[in-house]
Protein backbone atom coordinates (compact mmCIF):
# COMPACT_ATOMS: atom_id res chain seq x y z
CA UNK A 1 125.30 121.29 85.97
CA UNK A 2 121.78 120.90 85.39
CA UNK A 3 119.63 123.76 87.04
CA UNK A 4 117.08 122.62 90.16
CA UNK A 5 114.76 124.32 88.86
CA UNK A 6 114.07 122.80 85.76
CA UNK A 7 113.71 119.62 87.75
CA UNK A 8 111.70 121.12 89.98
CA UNK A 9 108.81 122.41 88.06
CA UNK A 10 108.10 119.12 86.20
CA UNK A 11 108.08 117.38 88.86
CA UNK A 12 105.66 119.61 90.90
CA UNK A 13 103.16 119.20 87.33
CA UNK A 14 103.24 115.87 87.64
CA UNK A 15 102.67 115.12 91.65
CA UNK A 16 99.70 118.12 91.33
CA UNK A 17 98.35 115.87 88.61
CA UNK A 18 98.82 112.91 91.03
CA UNK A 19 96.19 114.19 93.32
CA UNK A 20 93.15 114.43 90.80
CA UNK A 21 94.70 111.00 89.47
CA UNK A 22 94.64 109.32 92.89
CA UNK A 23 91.31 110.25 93.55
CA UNK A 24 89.59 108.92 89.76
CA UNK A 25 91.08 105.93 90.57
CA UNK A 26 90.00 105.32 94.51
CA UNK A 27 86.73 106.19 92.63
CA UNK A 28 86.75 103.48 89.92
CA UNK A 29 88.33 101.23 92.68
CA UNK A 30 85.48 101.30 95.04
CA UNK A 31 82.77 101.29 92.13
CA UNK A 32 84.37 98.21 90.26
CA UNK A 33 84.35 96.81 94.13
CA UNK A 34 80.60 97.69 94.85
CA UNK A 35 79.42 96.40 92.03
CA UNK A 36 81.57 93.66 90.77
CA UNK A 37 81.62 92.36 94.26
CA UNK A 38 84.94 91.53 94.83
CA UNK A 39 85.06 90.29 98.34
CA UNK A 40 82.71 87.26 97.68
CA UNK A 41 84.80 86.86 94.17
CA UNK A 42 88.01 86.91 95.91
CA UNK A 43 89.93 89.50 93.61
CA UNK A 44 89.83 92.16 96.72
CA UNK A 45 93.15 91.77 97.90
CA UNK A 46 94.70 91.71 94.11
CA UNK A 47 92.84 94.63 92.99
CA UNK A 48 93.62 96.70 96.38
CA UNK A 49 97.41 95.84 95.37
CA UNK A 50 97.34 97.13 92.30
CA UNK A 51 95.55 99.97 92.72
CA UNK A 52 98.62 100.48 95.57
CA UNK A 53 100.79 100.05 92.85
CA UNK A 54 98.96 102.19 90.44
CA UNK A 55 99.01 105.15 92.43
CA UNK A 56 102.47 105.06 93.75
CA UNK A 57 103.63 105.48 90.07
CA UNK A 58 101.26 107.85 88.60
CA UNK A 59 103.62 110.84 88.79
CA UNK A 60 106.85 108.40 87.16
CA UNK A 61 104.03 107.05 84.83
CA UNK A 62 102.88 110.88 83.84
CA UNK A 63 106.34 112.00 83.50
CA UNK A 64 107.47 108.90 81.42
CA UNK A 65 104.45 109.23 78.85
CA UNK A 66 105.02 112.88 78.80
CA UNK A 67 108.42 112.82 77.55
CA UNK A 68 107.28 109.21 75.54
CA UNK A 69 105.30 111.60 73.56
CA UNK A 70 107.64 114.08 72.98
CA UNK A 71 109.94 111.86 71.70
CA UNK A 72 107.42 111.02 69.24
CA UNK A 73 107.05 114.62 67.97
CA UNK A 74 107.37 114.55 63.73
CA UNK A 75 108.78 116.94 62.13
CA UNK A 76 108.03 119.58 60.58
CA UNK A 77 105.39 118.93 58.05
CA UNK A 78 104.37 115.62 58.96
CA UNK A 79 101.36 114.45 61.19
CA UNK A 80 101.73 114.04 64.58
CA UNK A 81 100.48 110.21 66.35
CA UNK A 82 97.09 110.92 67.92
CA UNK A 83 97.98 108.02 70.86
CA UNK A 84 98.93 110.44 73.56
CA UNK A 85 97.32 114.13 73.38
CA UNK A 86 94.05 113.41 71.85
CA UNK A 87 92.34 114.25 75.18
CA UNK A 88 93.09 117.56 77.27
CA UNK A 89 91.83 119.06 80.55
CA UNK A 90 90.28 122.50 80.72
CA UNK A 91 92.02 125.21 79.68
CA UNK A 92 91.59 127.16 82.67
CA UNK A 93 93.00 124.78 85.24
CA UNK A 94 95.61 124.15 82.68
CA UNK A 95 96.24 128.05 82.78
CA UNK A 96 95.98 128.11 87.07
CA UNK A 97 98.44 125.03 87.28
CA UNK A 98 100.88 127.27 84.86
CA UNK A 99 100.02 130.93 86.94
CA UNK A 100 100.59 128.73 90.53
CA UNK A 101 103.29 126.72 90.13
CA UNK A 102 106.11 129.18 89.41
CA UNK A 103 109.72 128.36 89.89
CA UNK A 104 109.67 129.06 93.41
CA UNK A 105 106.69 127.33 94.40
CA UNK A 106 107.87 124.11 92.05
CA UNK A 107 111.10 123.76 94.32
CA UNK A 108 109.33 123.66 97.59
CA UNK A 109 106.67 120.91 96.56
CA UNK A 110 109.56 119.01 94.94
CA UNK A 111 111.66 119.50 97.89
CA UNK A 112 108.83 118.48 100.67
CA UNK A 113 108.10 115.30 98.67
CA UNK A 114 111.33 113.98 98.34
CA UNK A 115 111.65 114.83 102.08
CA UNK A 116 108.58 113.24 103.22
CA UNK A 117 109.21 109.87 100.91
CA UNK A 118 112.62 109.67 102.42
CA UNK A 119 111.45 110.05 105.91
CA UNK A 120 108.94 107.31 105.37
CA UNK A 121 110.69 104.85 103.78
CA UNK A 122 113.65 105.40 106.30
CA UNK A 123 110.80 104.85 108.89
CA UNK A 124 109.02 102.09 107.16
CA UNK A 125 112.65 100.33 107.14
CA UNK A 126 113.92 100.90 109.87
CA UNK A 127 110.60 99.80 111.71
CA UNK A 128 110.91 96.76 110.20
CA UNK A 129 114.64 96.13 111.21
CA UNK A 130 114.04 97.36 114.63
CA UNK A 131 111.56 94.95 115.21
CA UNK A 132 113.09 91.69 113.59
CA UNK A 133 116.40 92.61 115.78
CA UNK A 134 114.18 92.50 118.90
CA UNK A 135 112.71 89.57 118.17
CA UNK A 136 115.46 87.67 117.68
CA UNK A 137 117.40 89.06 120.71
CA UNK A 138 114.48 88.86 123.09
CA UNK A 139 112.18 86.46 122.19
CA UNK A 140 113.10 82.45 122.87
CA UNK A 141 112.59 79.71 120.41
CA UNK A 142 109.85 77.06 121.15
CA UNK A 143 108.77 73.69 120.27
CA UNK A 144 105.69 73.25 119.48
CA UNK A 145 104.11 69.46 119.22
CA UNK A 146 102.49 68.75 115.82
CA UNK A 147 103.82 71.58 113.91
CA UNK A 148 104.93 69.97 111.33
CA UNK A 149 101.88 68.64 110.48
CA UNK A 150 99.97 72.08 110.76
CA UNK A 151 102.57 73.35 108.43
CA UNK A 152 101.94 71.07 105.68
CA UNK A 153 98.14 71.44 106.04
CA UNK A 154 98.75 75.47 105.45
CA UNK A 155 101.01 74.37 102.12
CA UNK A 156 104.17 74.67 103.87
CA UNK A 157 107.42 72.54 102.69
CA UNK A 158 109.47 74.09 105.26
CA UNK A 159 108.62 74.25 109.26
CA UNK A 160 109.18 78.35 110.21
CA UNK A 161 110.33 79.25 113.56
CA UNK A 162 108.41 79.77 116.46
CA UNK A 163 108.98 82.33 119.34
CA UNK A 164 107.52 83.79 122.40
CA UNK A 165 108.24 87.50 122.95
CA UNK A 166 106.95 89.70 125.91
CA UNK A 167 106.55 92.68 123.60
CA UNK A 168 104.02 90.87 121.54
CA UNK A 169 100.65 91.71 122.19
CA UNK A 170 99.10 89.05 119.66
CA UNK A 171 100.36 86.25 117.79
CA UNK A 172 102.11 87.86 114.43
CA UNK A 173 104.58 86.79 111.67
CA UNK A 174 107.61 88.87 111.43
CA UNK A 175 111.22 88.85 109.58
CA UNK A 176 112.13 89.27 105.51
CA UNK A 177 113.46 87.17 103.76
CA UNK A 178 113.07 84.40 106.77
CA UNK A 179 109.90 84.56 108.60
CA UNK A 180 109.34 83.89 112.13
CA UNK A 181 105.75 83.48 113.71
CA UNK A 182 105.92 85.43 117.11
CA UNK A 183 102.98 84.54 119.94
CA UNK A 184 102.98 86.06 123.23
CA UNK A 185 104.02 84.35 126.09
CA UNK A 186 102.26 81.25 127.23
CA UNK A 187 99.55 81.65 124.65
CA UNK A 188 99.36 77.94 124.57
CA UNK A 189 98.04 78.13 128.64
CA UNK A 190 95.32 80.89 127.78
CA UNK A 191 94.07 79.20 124.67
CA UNK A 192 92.68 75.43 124.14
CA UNK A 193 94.55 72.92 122.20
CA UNK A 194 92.31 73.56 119.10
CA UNK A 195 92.29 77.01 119.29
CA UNK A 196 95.61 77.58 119.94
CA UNK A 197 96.38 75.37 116.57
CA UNK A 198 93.86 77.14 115.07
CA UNK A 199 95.88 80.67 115.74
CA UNK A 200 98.93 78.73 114.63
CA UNK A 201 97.35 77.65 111.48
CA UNK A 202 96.23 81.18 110.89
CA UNK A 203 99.81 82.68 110.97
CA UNK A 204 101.53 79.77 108.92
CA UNK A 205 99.04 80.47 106.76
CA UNK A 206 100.40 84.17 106.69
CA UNK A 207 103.62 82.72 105.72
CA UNK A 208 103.06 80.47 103.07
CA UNK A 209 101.19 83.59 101.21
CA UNK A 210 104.63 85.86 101.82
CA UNK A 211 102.17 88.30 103.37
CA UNK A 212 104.89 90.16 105.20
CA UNK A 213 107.49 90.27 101.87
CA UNK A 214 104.33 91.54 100.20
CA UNK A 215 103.05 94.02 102.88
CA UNK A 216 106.69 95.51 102.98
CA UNK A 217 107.30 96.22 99.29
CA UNK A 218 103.98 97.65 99.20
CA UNK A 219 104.63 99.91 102.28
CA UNK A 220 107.92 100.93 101.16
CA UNK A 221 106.11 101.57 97.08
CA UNK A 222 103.46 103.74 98.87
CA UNK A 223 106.11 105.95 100.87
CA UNK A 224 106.49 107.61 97.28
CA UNK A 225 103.13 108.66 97.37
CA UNK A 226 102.91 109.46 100.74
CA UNK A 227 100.70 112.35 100.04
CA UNK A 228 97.82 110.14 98.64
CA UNK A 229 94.82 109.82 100.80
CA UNK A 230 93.43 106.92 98.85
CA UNK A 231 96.06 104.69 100.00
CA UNK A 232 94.56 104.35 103.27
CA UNK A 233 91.68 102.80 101.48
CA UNK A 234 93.59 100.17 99.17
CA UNK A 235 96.11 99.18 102.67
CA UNK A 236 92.88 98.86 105.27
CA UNK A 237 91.19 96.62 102.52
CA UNK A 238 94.75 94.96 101.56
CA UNK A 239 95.08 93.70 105.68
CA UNK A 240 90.93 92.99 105.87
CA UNK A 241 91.50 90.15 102.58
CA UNK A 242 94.64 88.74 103.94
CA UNK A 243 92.65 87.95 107.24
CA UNK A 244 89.66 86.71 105.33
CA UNK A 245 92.45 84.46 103.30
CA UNK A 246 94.15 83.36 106.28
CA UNK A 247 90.93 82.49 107.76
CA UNK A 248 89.29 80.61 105.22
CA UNK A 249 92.38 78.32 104.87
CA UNK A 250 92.77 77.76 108.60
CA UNK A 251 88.85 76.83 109.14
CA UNK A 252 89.63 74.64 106.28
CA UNK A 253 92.68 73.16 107.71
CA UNK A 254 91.01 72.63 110.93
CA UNK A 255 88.01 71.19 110.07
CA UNK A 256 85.68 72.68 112.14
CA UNK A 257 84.84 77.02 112.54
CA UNK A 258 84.61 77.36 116.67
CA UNK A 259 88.49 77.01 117.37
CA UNK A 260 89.11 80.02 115.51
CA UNK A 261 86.13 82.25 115.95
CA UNK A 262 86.87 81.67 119.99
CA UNK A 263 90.62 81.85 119.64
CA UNK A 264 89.93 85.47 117.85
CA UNK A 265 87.64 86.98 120.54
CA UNK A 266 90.04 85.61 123.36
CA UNK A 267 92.70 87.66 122.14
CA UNK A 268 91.11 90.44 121.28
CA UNK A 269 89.81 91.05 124.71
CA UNK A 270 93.27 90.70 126.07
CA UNK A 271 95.24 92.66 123.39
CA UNK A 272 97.14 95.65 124.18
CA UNK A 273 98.84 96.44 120.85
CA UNK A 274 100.85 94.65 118.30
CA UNK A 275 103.80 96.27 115.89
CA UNK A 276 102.33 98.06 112.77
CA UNK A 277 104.47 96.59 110.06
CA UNK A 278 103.74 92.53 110.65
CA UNK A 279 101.30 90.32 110.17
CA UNK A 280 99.01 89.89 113.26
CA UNK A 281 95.97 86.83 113.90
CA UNK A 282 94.11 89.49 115.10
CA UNK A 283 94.66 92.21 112.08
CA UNK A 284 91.42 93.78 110.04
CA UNK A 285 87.49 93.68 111.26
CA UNK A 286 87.55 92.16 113.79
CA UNK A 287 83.77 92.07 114.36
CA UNK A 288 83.17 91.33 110.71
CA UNK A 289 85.81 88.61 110.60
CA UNK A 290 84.09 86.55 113.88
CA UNK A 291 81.12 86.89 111.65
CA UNK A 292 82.00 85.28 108.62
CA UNK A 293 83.77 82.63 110.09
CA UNK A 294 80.41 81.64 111.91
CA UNK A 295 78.56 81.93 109.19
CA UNK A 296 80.97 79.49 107.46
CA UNK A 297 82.22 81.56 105.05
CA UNK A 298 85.43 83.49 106.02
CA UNK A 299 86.21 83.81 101.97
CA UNK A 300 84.84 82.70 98.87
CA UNK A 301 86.82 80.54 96.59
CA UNK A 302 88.81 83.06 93.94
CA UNK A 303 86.84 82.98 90.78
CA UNK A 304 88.63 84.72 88.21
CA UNK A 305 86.72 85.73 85.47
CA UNK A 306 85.62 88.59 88.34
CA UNK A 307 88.81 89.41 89.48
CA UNK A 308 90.13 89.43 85.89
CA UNK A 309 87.84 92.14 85.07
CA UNK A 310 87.50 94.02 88.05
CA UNK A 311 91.80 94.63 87.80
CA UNK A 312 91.19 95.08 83.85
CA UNK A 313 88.35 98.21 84.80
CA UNK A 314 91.30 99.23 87.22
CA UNK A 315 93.54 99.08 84.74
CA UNK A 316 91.31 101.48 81.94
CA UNK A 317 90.44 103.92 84.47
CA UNK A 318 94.03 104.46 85.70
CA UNK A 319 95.63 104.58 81.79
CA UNK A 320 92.97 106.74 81.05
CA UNK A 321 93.90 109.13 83.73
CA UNK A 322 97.87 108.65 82.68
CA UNK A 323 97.04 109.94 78.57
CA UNK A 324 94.62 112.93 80.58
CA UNK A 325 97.51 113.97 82.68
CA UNK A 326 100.44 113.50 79.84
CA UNK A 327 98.12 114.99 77.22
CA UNK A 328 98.04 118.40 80.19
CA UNK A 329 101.72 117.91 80.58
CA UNK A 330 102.75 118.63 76.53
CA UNK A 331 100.30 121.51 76.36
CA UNK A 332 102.02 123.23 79.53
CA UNK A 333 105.10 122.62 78.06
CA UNK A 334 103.97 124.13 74.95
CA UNK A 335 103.19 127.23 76.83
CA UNK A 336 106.44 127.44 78.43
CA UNK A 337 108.37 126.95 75.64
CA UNK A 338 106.31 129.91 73.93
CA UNK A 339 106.38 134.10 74.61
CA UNK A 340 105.13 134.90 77.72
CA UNK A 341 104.24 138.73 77.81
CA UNK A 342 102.89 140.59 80.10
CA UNK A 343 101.26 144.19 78.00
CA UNK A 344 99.75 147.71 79.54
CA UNK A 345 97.69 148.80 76.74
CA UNK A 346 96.33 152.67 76.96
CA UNK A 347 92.79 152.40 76.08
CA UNK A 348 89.82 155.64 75.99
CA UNK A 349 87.67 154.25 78.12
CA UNK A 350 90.61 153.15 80.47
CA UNK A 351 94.13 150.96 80.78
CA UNK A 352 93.93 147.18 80.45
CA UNK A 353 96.61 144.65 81.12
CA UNK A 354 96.80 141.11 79.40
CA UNK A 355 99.27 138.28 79.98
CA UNK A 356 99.86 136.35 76.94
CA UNK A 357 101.65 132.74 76.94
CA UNK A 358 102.45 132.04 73.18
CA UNK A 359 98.89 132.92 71.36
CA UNK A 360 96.92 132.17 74.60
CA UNK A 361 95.83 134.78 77.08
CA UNK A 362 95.76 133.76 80.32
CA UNK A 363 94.86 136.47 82.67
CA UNK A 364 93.50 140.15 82.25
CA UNK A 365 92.91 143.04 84.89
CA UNK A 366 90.88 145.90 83.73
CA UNK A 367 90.15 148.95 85.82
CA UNK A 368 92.58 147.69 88.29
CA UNK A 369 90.27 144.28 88.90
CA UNK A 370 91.54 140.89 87.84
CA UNK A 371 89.22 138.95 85.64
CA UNK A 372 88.70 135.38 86.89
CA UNK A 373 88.75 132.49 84.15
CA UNK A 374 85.11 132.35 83.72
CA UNK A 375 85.44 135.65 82.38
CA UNK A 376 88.30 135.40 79.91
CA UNK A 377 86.55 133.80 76.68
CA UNK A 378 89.14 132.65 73.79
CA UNK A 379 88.51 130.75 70.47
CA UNK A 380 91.75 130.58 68.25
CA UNK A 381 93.42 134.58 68.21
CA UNK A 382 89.70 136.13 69.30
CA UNK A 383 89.51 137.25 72.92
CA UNK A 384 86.44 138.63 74.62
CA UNK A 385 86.54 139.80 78.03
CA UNK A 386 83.47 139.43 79.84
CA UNK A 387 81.92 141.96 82.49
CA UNK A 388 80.04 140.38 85.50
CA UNK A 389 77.08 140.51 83.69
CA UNK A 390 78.33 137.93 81.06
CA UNK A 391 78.55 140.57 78.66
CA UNK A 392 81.48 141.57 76.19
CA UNK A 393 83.61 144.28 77.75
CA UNK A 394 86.52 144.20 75.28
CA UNK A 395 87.55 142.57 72.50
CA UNK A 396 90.90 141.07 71.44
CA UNK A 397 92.60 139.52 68.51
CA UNK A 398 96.30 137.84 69.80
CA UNK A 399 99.01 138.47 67.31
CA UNK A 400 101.61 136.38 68.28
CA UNK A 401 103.94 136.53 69.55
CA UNK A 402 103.00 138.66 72.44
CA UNK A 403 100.96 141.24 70.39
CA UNK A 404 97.28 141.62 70.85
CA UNK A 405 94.77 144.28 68.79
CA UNK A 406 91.58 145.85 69.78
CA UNK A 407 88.25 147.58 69.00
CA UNK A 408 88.72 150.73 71.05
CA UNK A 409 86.04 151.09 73.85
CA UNK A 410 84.03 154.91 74.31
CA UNK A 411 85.55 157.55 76.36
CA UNK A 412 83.63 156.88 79.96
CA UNK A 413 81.52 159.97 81.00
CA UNK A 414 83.14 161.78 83.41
């Protein structure tokens, strides 16, 4: 039976790696956004998704080319592929990561992720069932006149359902793999003719992009990496371009911007809340929305020689980060696999201790104080150990394994 604990620890490497991952690629995200201007080149939404994507596997992606490039190990003799290990991190987190993340330590972080990604995506699905179930129980199926024609001018071969609900706070599309557009009850009385099509339009339009089937995979992907800050980012600016989308096509349908812009403002001034996990007319800026879609512009036309490279600079950054973070992974493992000794030396001017892993010395305490990293200085089997000034204190040569020699230090005065 295989051992926890050699589960454990990789997969504690590979989420703490996750973390300074996640946060090169929000980084290249909102740069390649900034400056490539994605909203007015309508590749937003598709590089937000990805970069979902992205992060959500970085620890399976890590661990995969870790063991990829293990498997590509020559033998003996031979030279080993320079694809995966040609770039490193600093030694001294390297050395921290190794020092922190003992056995112990590994099995907690593996256990509280596993925990946390099974609570969400129990939540996450069970949100959505609860919801759909309630809908269909509660809410009553309605005709509406001219629906049919609304639905084929959002790209629609098939006419969804429509319901009114009393839990709905705003019209929203609900229900995988058969969609159902949910509006509050008598939104038809509150709203004009126009801008109650208008709404209508809006949410069909929701539909006929699978924005909930999309939304819920994505959800249910980012429960692995529940951890991730940056995923707040790519989901807020996910929902803002499926409103600009939905907008643009149902000022388009409509002919005209008004109906919507006044639909929008109506319900938001007498929203109290609508479910998390659905699509809602009244989703993303809502300020910044009204905006645009006065200014006749809700969202530009997708051109895709943008959007084509802003997901391609996505895409470097984040593969990048992968052969930095694999490249880590081997040399840790190296350091595992090798001696790890930990040596009291007797010295005349005083005792010294030195842990070694393999030919690599990784901490030292002299005179009872622990040198930090900054003070530890190695090239190949020579050691010097700095004082605070900077200064050599002691020397070293590492024999491995887990042998060290030195040039004696004076007797201190008494």
């Amino acid at each position: 039976m295989t051992d926890f604990g050699s589960i454990a620890t990789p997969v504690a490497r590979v989420l703490a790696h996750s973390l300074w991952q996640g946060g090169v690629v929000l980084l290249a995200y909102l740069m390649v956004r900034r400056f490539a201007r994605l909203e007015q080149r309508g590749g937003d939404a598709r590089t937000a998704a990805i970069g979902v994507v992205v992060i959500a596997l970085l620890p399976l992606l890590t661990g995969f080319l870790t063991w990829y490039s293990r498997a590509l190990v020559p033998p003996a003799g031979t030279t080993a592929p320079a694809a995966i290990g040609a770039v490193a991190l600093p030694s001294s987190m390297l050395r921290l990561m190794q020092q922190r993340l003992n056995v112990d330590v590994a099995r907690w972080i593996a256990v509280l992720w596993l925990a946390g990604a099974l609570v969400m995506t129990v939540g996450i699905g069970l949100g959505a069932w609860w919801l759909n179930r309630r809908v269909r129980r509660q809410g009553r199926v309605i005709q509406v006149p001219g629906l049919a024609l609304l639905s084929c001018r959002a790209g629609l071969a098939v006419v969804p359902e429509v319901r009114e609900w009393d839990g709905a706070g705003s019209p929203f599309v609900t229900g995988w793999p058969v969609p159902v557009i949910v509006l509050p009850r008598r939104l038809d009385r509150m709203l004009g003719r126009d801008e109650f099509e208008a709404i209508l339009v809006h949410e069909l339009a929701h539909v006929a992009r699978r924005d909930v089937a999309s939304n819920l995979l994505l959800r249910l992907l980012g429960a692995l990496a529940w951890y991730q800050l940056p995923l707040r980012v790519f989901f807020r600016d996910l929902e803002r371009a499926r409103e600009r989308s939905c907008d643009a096509l149902a000022v388009r349908a409509m002919g005209e911007r008004l109906p919507l812009a006044r639909a929008l403002v109506r319900l938001e001034e007498g929203r109290a809340g609508r479910p998390r996990l659905v699509m809602a007319g009244t989703g993303g800026d809502f300020s910044t929305r009204v905006r645009r879609i006065l200014a006749g512009d809700p969202a530009g036309p997708v051109r895709h020689a943008g959007a084509r490279l802003a997901v391609a600079a996505l895409l470097t950054v984040s593969v990048t980060t992968l052969l930095l973070a694999a490249s880590a992974e081997e040399t840790v493992r190296r350091w595992v696999g090798s001696v790890h000794a930990r040596i009291t030396a007797e010295d005349p001017a005083g005792p010294f201790t030195v842990e070694l892993i393999g030919s690599r010395l990784v901490a030292a305490t002299i005179d009872g104080e622990l040198l930090s990293a900054e003070r530890i200085r190695q090239e190949g089997t020579r050691v010097a150990l700095l004082d605070r000034d900077g200064k050599p204190e002691l020397l070293l040569t590492v024999d491995a394994p887990g042998g060290i020699r030195w040039k004696p230090r004076p007797p201190r005065s008494p």
